[in-house]
Protein backbone atom coordinates (compact mmCIF):
# COMPACT_ATOMS: atom_id res chain seq x y z
CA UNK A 1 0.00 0.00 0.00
CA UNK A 2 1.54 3.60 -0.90
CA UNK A 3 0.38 6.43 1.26
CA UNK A 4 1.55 9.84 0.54
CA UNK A 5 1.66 12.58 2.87
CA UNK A 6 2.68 16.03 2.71
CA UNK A 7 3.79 17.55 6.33
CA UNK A 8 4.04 21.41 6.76
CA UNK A 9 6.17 22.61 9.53
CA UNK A 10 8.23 25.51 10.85
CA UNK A 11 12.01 25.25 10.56
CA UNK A 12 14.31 23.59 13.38
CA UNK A 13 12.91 21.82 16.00
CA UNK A 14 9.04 22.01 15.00
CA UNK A 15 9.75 20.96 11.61
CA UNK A 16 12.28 17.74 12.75
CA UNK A 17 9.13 16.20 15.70
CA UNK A 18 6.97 16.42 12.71
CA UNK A 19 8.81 14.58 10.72
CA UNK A 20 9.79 11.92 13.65
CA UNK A 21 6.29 11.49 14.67
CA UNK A 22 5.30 11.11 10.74
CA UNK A 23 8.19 8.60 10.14
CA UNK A 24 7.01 6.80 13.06
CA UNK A 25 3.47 6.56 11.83
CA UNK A 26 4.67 5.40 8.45
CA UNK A 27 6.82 2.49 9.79
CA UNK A 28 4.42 1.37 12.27
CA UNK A 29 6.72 -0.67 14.37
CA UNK A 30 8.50 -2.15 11.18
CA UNK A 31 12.14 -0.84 10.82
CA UNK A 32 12.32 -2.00 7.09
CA UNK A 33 9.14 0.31 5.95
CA UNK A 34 10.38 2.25 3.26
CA UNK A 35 10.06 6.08 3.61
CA UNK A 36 11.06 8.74 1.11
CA UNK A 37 11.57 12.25 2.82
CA UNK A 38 11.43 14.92 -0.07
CA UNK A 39 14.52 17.99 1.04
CA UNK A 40 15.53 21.38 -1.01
CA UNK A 41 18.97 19.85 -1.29
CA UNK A 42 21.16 16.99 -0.36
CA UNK A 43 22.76 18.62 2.38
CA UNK A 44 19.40 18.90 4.15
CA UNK A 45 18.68 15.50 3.67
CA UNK A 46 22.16 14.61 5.61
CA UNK A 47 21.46 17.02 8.09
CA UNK A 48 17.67 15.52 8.43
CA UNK A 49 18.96 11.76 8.59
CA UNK A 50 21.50 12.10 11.63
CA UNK A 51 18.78 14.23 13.50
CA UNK A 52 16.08 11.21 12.77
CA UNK A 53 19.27 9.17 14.21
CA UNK A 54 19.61 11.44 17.00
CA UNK A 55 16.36 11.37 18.02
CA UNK A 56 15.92 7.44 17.68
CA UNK A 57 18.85 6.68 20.10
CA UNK A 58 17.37 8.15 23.51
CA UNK A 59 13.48 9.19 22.31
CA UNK A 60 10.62 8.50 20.63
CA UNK A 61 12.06 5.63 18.23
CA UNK A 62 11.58 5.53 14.43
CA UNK A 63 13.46 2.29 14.65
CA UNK A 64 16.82 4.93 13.34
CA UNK A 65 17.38 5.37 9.85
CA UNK A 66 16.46 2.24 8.42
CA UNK A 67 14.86 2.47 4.78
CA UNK A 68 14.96 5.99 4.89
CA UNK A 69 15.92 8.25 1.48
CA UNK A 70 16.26 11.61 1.49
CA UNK A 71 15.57 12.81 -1.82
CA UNK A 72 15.38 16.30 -3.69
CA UNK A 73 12.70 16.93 -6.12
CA UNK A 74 14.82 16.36 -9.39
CA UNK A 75 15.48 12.83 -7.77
CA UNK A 76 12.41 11.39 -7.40
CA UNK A 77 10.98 13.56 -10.88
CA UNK A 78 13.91 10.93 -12.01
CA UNK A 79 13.13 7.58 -10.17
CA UNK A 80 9.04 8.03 -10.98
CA UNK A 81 9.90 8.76 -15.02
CA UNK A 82 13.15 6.36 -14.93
CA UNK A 83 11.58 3.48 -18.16
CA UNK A 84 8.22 5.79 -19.14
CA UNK A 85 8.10 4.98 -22.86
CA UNK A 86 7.64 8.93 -23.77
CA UNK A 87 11.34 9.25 -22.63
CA UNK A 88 12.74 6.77 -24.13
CA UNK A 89 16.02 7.54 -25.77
CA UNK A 90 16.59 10.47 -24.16
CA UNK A 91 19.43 11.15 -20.96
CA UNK A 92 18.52 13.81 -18.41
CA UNK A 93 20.91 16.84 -19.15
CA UNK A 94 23.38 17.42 -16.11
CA UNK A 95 24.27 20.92 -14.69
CA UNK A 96 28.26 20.29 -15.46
CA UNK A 97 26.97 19.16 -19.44
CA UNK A 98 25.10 22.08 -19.54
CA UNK A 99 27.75 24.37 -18.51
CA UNK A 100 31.04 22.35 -20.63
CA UNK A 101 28.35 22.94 -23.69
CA UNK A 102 27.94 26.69 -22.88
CA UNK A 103 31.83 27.28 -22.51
CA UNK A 104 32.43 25.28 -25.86
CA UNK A 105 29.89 27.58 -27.65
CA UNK A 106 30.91 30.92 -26.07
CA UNK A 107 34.82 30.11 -27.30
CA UNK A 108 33.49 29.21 -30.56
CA UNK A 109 31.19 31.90 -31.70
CA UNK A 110 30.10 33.99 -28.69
CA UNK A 111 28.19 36.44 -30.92
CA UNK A 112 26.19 38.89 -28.95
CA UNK A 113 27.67 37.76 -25.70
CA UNK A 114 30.95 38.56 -27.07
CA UNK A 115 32.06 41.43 -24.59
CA UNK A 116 31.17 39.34 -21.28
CA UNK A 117 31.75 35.87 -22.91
CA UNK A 118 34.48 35.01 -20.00
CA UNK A 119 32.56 36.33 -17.60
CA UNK A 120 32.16 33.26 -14.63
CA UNK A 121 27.81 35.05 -13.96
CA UNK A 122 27.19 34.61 -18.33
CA UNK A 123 27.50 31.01 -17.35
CA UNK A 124 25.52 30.84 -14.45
CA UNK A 125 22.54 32.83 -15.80
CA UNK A 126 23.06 30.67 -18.88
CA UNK A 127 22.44 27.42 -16.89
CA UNK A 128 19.50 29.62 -14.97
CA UNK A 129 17.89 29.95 -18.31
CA UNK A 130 18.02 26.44 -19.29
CA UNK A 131 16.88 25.41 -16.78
CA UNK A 132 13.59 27.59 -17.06
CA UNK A 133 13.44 26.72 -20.64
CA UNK A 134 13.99 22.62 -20.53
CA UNK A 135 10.60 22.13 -20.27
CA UNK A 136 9.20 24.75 -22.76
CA UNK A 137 7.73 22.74 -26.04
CA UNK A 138 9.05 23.77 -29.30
CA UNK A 139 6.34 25.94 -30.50
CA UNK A 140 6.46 27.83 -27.39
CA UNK A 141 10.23 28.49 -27.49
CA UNK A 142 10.15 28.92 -31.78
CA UNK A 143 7.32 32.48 -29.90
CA UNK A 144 9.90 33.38 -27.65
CA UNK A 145 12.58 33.51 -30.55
CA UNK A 146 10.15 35.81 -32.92
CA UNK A 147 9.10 38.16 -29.44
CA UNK A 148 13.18 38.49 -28.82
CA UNK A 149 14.04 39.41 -32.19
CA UNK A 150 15.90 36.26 -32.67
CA UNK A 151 16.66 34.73 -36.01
């Protein structure tokens, strides 16, 4: 049986009971329940685990760590498409391919981006625009292009 359950909570303390008391309702006395805990980053997610651990060792048990992933939004968008037929043959784009493709293409032709090309902030509001276009269809991006003035 899968049960979701989305938990709002204050930062700090608040927010890490709530998420020991719903951990502990999830496994229901059996350690190898598998729990996903959805973070901003992966740093949260370590910081999250060893206060569930924390917690487990003198109070309220939520029998430790056991079959608990912390993951970020991109990686469960990833695990719940990972074999859907509609993406088949295609790779999810990394932030590092992204970038090595923006730094190939500003030293080969930088055109309009000429005068700031080696600028370290062109490539980091490069990547910030790909990834708020990635999901754009064609059509809608092929508007954008005629709105910007691009060829």
């Amino acid at each position: 049986m899968s049960t979701t359950k989305i938990i709002r909570a204050n930062h700090g303390k608040a927010a890490t009971a709530a998420l020991t008391e719903a951990v502990t309702a999830f496994k229901n006395g059996d350690p190898l329940t598998a729990v996903i805990v959805v973070v901003t980053d992966h740093a949260q997610g370590i910081r999250l685990r060893r206060r569930l651990a924390a917690r487990s060792v003198g109070g309220p048990s939520v029998a430790g760590i056991t079959a608990i992933r912390m993951v970020t939004l991109l990686d469960l968008s990833r695990d719940l498409t990972a074999g859907a037929v509609e993406l088949e043959g295609r790779r999810s784009v990394s932030d590092a391919v992204v970038l090595a493709a923006a730094r190939r293409v500003l030293a080969e032709d930088p055109g309009v981006f000429g005068p700031v090309a080696d600028h370290p902030s062109l490539e980091r509001a490069l990547l910030a625009s790909h990834r708020d276009l990635r999901e754009v269809d064609a059509r809608s991006i092929e508007r954008l292009a005629r709105l910007g003035g691009l060829p």
